[in-house]
N, C-alpha and C. Protein backbone atom coordinates (compact mmCIF):
# COMPACT_ATOMS: atom_id res chain seq x y z
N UNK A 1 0.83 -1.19 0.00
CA UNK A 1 0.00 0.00 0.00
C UNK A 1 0.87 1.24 0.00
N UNK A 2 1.85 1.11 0.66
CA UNK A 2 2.56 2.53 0.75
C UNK A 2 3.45 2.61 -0.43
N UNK A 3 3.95 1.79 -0.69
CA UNK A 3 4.95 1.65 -1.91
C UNK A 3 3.45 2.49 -3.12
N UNK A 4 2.35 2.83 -3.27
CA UNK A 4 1.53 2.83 -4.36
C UNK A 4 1.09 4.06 -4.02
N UNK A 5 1.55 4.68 -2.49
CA UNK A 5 1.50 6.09 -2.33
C UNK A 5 3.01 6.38 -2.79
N UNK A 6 3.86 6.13 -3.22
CA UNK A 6 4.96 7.13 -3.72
C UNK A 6 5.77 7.21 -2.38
N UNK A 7 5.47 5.74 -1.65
CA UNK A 7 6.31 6.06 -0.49
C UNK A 7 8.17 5.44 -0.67
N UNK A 8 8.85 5.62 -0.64
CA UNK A 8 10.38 5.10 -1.16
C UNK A 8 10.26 4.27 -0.08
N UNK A 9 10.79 3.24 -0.56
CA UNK A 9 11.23 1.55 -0.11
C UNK A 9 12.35 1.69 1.32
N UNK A 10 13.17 3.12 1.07
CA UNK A 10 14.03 3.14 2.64
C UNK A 10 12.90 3.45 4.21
N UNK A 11 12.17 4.42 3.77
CA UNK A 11 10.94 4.77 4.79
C UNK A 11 10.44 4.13 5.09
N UNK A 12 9.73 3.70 3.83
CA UNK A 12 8.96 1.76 4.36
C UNK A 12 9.84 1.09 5.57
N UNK A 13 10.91 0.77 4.83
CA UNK A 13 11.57 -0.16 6.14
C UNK A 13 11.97 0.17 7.10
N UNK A 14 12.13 1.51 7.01
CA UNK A 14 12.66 2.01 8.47
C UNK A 14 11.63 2.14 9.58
N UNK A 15 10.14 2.63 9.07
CA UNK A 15 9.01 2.44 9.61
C UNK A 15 8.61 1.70 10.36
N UNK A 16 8.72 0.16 9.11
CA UNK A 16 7.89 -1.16 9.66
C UNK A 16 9.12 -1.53 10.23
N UNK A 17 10.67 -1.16 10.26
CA UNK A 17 11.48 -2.07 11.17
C UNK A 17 12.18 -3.18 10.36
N UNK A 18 12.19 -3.34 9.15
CA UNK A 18 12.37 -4.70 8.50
C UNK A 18 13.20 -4.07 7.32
N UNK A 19 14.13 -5.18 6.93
CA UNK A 19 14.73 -5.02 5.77
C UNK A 19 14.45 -4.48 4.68
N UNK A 20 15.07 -3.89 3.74
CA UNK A 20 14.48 -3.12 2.21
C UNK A 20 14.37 -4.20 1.37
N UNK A 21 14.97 -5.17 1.06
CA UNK A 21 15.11 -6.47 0.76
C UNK A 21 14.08 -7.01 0.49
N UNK A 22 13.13 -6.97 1.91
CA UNK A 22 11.96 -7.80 2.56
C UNK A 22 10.57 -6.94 1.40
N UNK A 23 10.66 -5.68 1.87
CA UNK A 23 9.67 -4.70 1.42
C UNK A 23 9.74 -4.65 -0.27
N UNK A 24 10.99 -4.85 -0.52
CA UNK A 24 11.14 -4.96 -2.07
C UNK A 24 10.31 -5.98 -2.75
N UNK A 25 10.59 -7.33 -2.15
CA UNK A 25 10.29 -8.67 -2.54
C UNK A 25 8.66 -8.54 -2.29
N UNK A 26 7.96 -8.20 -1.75
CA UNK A 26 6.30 -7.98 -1.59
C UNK A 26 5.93 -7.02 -2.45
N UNK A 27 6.70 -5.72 -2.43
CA UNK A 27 6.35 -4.61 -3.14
C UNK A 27 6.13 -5.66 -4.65
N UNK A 28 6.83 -6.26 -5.60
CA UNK A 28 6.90 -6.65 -6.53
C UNK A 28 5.84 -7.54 -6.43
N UNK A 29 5.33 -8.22 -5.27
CA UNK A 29 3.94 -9.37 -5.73
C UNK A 29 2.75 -8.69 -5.61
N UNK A 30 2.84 -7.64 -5.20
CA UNK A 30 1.81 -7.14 -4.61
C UNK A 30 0.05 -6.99 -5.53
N UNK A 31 0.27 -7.49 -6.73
CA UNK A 31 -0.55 -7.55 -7.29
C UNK A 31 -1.13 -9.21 -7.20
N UNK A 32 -0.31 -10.42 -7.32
CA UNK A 32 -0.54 -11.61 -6.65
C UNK A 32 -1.03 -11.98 -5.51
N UNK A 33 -0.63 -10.84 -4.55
CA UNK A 33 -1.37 -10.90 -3.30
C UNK A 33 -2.75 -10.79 -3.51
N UNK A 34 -3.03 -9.04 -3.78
CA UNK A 34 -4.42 -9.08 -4.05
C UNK A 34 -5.20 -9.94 -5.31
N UNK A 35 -4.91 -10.95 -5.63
CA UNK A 35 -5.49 -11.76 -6.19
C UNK A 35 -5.62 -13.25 -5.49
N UNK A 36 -4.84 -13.37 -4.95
CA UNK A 36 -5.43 -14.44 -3.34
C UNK A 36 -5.92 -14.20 -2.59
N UNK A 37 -6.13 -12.96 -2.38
CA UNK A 37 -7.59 -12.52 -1.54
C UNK A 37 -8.64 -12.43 -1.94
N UNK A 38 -8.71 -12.19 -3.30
CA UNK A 38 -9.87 -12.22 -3.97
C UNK A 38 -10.28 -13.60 -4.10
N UNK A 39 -9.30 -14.76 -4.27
CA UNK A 39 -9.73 -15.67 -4.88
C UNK A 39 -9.99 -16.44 -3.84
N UNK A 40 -9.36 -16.20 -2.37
CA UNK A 40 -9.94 -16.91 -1.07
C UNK A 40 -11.21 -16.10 -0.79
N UNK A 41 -11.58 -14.51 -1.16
CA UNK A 41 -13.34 -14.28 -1.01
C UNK A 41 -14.55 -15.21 -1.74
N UNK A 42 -13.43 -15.52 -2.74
CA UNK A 42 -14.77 -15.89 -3.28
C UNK A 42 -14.72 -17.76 -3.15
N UNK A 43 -14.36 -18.32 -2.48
CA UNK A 43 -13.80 -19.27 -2.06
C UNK A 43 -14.52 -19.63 -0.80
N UNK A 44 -15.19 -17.97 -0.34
CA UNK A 44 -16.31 -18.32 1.04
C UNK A 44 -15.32 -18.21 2.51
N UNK A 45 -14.08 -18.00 2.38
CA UNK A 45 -13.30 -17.19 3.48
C UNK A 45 -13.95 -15.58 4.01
N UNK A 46 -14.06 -15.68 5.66
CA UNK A 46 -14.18 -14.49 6.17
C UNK A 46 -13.11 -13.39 5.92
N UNK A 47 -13.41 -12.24 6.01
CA UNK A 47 -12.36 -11.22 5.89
C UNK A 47 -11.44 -11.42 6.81
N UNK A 48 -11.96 -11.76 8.67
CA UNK A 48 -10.89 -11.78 9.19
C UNK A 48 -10.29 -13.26 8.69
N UNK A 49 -10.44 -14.57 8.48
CA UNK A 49 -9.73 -15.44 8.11
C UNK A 49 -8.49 -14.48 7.14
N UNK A 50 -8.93 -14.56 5.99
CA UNK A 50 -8.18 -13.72 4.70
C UNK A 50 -7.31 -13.22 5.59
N UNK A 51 -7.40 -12.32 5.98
CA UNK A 51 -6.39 -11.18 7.03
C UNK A 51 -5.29 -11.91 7.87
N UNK A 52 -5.97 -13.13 8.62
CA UNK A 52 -4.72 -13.36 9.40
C UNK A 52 -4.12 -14.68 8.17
N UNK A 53 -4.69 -15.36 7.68
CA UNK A 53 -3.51 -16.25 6.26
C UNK A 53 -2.59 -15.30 5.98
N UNK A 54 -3.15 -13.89 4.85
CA UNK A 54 -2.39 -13.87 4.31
C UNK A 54 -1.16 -12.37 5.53
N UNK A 55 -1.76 -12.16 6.56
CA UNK A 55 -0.94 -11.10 7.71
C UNK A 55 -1.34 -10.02 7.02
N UNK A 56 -2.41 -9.67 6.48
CA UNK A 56 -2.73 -8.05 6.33
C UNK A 56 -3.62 -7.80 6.98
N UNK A 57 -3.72 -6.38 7.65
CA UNK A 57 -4.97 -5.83 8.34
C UNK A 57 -6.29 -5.67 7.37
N UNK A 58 -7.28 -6.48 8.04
CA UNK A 58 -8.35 -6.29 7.90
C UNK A 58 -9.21 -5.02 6.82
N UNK A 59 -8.45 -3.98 7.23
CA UNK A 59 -8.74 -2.74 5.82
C UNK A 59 -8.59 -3.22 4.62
N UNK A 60 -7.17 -3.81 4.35
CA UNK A 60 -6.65 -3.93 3.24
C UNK A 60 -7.61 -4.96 2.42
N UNK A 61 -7.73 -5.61 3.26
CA UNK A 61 -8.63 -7.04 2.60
C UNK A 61 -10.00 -6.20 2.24
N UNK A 62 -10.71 -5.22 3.40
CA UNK A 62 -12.34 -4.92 2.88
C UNK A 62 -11.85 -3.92 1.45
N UNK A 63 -11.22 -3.46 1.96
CA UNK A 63 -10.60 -2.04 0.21
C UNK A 63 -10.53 -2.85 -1.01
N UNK A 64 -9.98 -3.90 -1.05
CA UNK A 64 -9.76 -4.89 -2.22
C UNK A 64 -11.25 -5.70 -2.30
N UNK A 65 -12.06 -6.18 -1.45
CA UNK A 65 -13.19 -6.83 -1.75
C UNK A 65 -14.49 -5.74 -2.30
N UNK A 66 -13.87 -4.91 -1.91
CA UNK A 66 -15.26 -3.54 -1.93
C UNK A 66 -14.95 -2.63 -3.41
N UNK A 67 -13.98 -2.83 -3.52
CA UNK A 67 -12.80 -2.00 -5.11
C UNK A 67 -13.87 -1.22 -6.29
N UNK A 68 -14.52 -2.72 -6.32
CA UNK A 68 -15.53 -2.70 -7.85
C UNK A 68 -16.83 -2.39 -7.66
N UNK A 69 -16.93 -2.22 -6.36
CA UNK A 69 -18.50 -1.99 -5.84
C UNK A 69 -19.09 -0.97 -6.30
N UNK A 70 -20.13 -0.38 -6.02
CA UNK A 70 -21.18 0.70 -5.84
C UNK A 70 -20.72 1.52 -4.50
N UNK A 71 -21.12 2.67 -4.45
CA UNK A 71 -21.37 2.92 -2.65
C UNK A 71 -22.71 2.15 -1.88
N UNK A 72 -23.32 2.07 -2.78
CA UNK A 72 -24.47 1.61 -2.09
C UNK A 72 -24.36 0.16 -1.98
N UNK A 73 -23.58 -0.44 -2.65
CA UNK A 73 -23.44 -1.85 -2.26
C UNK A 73 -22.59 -2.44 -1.11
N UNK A 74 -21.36 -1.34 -1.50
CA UNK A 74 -20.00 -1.13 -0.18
C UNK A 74 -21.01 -0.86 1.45
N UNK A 75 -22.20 -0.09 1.31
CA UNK A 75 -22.81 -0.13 2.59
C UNK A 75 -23.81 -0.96 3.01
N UNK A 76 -23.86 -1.64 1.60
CA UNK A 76 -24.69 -3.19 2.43
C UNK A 76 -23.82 -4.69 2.71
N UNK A 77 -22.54 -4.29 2.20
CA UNK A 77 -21.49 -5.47 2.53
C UNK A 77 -21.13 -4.95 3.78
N UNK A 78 -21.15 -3.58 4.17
CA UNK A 78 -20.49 -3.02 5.16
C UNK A 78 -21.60 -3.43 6.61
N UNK A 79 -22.69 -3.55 6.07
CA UNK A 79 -23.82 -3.67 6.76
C UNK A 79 -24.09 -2.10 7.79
N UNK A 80 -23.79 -1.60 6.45
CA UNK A 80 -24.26 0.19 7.58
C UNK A 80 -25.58 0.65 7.15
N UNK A 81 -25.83 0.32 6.02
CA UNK A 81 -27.29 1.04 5.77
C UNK A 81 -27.10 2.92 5.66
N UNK A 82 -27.71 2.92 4.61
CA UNK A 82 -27.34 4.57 4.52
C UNK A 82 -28.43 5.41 5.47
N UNK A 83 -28.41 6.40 6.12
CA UNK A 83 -28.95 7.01 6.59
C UNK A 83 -29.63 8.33 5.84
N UNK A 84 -30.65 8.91 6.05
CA UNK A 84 -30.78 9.99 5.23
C UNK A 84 -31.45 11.41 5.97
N UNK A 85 -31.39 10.96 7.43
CA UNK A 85 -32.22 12.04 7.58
C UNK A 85 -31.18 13.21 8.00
N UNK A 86 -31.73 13.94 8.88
CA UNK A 86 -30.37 15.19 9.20
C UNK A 86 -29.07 14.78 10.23
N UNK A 87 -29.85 14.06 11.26
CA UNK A 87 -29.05 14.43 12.20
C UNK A 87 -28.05 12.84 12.13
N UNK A 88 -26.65 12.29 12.05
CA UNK A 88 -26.14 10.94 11.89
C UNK A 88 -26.10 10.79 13.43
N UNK A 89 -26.30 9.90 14.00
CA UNK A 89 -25.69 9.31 15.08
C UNK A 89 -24.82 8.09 15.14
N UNK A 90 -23.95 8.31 15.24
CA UNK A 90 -22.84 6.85 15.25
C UNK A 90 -22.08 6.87 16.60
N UNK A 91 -22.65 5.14 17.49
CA UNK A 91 -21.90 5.66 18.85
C UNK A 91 -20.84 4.73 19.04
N UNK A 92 -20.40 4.19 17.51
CA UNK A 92 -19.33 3.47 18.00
C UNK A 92 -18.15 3.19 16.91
N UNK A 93 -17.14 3.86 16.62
CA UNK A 93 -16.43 3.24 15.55
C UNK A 93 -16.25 1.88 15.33
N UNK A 94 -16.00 1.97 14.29
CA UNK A 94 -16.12 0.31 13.02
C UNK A 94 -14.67 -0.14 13.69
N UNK A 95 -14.80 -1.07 14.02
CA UNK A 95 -13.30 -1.37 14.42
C UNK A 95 -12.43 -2.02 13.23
N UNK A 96 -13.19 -2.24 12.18
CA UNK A 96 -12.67 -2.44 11.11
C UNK A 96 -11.12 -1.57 10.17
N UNK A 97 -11.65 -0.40 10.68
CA UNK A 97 -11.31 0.63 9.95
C UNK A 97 -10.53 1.13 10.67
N UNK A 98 -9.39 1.69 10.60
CA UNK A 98 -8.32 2.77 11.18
C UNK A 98 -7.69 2.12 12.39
N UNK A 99 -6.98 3.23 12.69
CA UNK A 99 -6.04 2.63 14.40
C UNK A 99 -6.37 3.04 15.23
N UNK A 100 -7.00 2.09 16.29
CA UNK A 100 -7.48 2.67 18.01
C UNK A 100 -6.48 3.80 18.03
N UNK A 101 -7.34 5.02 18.06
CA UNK A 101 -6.33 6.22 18.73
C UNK A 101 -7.86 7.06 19.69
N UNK A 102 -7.77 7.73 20.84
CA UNK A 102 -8.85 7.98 21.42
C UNK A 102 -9.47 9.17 20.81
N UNK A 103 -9.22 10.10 19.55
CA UNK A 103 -10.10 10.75 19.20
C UNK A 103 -10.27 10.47 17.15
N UNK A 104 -10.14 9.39 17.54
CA UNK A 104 -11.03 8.52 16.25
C UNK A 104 -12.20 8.79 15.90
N UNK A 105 -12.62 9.18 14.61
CA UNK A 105 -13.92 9.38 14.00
C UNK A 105 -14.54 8.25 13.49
N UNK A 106 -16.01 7.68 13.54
CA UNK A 106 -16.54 6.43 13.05
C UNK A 106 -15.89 6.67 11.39
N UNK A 107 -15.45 5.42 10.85
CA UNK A 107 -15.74 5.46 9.60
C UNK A 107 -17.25 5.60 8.84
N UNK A 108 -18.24 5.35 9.34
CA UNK A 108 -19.63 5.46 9.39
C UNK A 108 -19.79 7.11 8.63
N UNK A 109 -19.28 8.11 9.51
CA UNK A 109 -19.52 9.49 9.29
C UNK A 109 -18.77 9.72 8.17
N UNK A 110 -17.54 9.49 7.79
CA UNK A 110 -16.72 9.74 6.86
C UNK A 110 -17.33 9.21 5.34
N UNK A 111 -18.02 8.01 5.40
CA UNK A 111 -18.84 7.38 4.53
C UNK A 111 -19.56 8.11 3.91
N UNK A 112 -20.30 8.66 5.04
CA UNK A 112 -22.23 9.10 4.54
C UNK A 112 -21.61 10.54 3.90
N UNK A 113 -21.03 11.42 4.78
CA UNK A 113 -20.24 12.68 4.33
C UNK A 113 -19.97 12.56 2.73
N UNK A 114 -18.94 11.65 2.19
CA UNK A 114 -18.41 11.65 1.23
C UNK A 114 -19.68 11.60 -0.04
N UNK A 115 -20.41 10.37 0.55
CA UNK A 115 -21.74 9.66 -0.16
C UNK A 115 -22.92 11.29 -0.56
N UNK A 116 -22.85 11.57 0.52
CA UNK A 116 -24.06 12.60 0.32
C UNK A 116 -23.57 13.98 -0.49
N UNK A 117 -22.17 14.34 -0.30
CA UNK A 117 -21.79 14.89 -0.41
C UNK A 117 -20.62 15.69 -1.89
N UNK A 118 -20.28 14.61 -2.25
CA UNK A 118 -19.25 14.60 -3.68
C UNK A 118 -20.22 13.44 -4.41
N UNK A 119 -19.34 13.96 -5.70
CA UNK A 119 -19.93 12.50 -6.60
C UNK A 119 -18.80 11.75 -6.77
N UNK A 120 -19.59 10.29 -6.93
CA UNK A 120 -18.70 9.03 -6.93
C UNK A 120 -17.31 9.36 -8.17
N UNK A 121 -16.51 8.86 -8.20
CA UNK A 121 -15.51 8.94 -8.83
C UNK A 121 -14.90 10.32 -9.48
N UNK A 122 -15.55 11.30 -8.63
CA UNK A 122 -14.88 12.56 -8.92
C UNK A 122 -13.58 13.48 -8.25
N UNK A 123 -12.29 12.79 -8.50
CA UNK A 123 -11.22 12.70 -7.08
C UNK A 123 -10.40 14.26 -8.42
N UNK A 124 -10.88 15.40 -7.55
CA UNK A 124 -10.19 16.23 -8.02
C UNK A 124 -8.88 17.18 -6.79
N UNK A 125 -8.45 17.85 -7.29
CA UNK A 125 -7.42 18.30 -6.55
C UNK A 125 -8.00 19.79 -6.08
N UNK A 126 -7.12 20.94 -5.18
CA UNK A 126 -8.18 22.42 -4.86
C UNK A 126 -8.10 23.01 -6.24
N UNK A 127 -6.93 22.96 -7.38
CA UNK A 127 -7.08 23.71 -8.25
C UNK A 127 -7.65 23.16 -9.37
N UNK A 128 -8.06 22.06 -9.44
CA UNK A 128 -9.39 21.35 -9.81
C UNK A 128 -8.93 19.95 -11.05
N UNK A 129 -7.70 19.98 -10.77
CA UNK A 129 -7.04 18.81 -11.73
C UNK A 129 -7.03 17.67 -10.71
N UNK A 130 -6.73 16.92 -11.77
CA UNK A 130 -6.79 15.01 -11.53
C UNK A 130 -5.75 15.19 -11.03
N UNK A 131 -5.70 14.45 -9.42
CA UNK A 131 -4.19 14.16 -8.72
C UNK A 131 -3.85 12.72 -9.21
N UNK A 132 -4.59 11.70 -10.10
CA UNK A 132 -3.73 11.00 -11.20
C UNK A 132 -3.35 10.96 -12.35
């Protein structure tokens, strides 16, 4: 994942603690990976199974199963159900999503925000160009 943000392979390792070597050799499958996850989803493996086989967090696995979706489908795999009226109440973050830190936002809110708010596949930059 970070290697696909433009992150250099020394940071990576110095980060995670592990050889460049190590990070190199994954960086290069990394498209094989996500195709054994796909192919253990559809195989009838849970996400957390998937996650601890192949040692990726749980995100990585729902981001890759959810990829091709809809939003509206991503929130019925998600089992959130869209909300529509004014006020959201969410009293518990998705533990799915992000790193226990104590002023964590539900992924829930970040969802509906985006959903209600932008249109689907419109990822522009402030001065209004494609940041790909």
């Amino acid at each position: 994942m970070m290697t696909r943000l433009g992150i250099p392979l020394v940071r990576i390792a110095k980060r995670l603690n592990i050889h460049r070597e190590t990070i190199s050799k994954y960086a290069q499958n990394i498209d094989g990976l996500f195709n054994q996850i796909l192919q253990a989803f559809k195989s009838g493996y849970s996400i957390l199974e998937i996650s601890q086989i192949y040692g990726v967090p749980q995100s990585l696995v729902w981001s890759k199963i959810l990829k091709e979706k809809t939003d509206q489908e991503r929130f019925k795999a998600l089992n959130w159900g869209l909300r529509t009226w004014d006020q959201w109440y969410f009293n518990d973050v998705d533990k799915r999503f992000g790193d226990p830190w104590p002023g964590r936002i539900p992924a829930h809110l970040v969802a509906h925000t985006l959903f209600y708010f932008t249109r689907q596949n419109c990822l522009k930059t402030v001065d209004g160009r494609s940041p790909i």
